[in-house]
C-alpha atoms as a PDB file:
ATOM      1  CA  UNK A   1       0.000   0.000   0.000  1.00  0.00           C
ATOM      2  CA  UNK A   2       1.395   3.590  -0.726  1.00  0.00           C
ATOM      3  CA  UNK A   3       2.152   5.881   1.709  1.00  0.00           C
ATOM      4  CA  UNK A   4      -0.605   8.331   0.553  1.00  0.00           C
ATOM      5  CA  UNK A   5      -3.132   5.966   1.553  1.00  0.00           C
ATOM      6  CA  UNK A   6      -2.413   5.499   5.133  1.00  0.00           C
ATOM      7  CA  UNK A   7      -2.013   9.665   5.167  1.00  0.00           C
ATOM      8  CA  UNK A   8      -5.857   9.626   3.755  1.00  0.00           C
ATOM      9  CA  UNK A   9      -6.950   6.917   6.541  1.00  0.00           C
ATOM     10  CA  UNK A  10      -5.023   9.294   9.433  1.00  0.00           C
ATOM     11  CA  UNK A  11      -6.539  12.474   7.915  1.00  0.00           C
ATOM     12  CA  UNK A  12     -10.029  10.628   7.787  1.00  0.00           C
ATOM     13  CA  UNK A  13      -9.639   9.469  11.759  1.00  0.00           C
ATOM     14  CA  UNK A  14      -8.389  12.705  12.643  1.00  0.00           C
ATOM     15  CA  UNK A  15     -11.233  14.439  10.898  1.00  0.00           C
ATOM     16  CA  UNK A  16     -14.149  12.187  12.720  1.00  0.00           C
ATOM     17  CA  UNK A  17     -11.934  13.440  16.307  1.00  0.00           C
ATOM     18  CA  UNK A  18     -12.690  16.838  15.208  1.00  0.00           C
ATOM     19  CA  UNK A  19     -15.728  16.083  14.042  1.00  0.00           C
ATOM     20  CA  UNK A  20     -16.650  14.903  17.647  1.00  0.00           C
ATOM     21  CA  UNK A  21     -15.086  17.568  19.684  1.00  0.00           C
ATOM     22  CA  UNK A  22     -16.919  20.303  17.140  1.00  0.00           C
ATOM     23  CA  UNK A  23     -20.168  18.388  18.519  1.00  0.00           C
ATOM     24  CA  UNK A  24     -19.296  17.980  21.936  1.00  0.00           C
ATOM     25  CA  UNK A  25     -18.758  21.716  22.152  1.00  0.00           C
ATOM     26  CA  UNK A  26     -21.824  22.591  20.171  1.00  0.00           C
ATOM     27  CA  UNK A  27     -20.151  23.863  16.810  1.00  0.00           C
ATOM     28  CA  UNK A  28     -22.543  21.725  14.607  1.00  0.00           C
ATOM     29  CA  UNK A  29     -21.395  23.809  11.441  1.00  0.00           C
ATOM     30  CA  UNK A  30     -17.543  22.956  11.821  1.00  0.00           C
ATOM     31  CA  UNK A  31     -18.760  19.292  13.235  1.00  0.00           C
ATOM     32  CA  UNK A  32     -20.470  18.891   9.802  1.00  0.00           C
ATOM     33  CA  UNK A  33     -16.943  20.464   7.854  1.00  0.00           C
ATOM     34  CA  UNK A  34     -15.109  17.998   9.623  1.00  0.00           C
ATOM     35  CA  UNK A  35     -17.347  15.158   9.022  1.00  0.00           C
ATOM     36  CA  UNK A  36     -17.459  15.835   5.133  1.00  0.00           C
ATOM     37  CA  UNK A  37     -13.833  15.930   4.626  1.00  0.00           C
ATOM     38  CA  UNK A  38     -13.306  13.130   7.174  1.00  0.00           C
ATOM     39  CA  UNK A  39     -15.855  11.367   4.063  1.00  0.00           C
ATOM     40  CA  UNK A  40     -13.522  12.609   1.289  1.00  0.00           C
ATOM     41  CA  UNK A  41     -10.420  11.311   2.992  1.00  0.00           C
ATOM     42  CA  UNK A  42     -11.454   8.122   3.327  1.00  0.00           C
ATOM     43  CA  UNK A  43     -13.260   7.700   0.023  1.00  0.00           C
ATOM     44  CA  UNK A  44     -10.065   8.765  -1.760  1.00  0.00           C
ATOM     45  CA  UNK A  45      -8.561   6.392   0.484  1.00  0.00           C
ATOM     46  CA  UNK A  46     -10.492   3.408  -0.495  1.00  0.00           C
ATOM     47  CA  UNK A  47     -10.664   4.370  -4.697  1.00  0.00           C
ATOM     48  CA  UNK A  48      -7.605   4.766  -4.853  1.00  0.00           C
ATOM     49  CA  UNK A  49      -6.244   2.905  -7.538  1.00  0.00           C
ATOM     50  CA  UNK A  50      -3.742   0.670  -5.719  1.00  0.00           C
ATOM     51  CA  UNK A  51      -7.077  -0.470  -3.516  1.00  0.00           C
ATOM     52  CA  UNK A  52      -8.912  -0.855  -6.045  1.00  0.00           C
ATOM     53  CA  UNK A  53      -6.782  -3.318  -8.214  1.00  0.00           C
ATOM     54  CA  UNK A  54      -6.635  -5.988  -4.935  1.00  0.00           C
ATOM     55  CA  UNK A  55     -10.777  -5.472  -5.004  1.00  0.00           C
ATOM     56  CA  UNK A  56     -10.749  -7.344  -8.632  1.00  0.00           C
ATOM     57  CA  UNK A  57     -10.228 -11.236  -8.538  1.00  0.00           C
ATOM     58  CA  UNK A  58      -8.892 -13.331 -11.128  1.00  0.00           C
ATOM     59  CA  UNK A  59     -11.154 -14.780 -13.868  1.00  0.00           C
ATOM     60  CA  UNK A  60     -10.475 -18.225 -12.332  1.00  0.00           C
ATOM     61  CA  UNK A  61     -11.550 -17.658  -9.221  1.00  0.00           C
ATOM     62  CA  UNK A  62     -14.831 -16.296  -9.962  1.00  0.00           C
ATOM     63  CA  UNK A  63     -15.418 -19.334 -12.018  1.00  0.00           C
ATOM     64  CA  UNK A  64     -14.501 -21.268  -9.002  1.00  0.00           C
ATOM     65  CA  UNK A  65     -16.620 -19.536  -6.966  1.00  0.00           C
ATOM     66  CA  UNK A  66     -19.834 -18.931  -9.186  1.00  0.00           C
ATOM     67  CA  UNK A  67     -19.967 -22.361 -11.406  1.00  0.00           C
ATOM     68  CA  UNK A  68     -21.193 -24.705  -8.959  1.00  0.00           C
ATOM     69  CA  UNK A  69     -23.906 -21.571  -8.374  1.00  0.00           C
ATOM     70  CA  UNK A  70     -24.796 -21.315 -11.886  1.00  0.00           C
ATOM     71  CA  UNK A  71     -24.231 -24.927 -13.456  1.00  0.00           C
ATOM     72  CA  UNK A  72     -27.065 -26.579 -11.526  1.00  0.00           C
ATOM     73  CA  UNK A  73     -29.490 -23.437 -13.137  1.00  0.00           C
ATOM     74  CA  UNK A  74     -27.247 -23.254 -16.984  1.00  0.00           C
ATOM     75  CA  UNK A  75     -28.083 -27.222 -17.598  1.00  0.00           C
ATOM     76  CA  UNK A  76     -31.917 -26.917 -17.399  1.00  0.00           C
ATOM     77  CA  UNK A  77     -32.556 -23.664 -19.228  1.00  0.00           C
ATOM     78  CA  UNK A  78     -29.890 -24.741 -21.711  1.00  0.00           C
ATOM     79  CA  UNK A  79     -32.137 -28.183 -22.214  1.00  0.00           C
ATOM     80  CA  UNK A  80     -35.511 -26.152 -22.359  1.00  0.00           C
ATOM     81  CA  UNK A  81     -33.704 -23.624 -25.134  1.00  0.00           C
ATOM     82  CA  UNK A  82     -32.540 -27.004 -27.299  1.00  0.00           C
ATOM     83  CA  UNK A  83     -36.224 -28.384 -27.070  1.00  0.00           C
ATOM     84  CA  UNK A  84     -37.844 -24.318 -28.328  1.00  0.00           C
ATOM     85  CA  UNK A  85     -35.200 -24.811 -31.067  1.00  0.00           C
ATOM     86  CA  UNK A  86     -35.827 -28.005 -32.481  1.00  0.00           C
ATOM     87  CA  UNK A  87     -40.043 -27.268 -31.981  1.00  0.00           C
ATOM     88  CA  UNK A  88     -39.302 -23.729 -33.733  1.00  0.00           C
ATOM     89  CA  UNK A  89     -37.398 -25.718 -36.706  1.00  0.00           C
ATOM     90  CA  UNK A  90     -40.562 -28.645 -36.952  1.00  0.00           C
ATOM     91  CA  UNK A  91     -42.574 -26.143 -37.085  1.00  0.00           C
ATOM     92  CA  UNK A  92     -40.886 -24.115 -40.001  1.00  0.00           C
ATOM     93  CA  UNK A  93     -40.508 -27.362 -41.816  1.00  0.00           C
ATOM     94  CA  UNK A  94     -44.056 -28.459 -41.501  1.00  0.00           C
ATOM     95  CA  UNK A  95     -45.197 -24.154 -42.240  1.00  0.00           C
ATOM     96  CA  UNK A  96     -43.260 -25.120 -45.209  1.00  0.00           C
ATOM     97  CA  UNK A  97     -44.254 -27.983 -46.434  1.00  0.00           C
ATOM     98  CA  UNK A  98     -47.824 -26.893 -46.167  1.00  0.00           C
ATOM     99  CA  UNK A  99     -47.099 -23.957 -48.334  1.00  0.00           C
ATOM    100  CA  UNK A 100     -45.330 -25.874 -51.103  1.00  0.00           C
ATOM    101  CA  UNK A 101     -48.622 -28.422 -51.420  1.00  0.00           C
ATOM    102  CA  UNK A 102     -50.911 -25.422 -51.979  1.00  0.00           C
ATOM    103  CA  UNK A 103     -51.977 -24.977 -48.392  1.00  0.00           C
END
């Protein structure tokens, strides 16, 4: 992680601390202040782009994680689009046929 992260989280915690003091005394204006850039800190923190590249997980693992999810579910609806296919191409064939005998 790069330095300039951990700075973010520190500037973040410190802001929430001054955040809290701001209310304790009754400054709800500066507690607010604080509060959003305490927000901004640690947003930048979290997107930045060294963060953000350990959030993505190879293609392998997701397939290790979401096939046995999706397999059970794929077979079935693969089966029933097979069986719409060959009905749609009967049907064609017998639409067809009608229409060549002078249906």
């Amino acid at each position: 992680m790069p330095d300039l992260i951990g700075q973010q989280v520190e500037q973040a915690l410190s802001d929430i601390r001054s955040a809290w003091q701001h209310i304790a005394a009754g400054d709800y204006h500066a507690a607010g202040a604080a509060a959003a850039a305490a927000r901004a800190a640690a947003e930048a923190a979290f997107l930045h782009p060294s963060v953000l590249a350990q959030l993505n997980f190879p293609d392998s693992h997701k397939l290790g994680v979401y096939m046995p999810l999706f397999l059970p579910v794929s077979i079935p609806l693969l089966q029933g689009f097979v069986l719409q296919l060959r009905h749609y191409v009967k049907q064609r064939r017998e639409y067809g046929a009608a229409l060549r005998a002078g249906g």
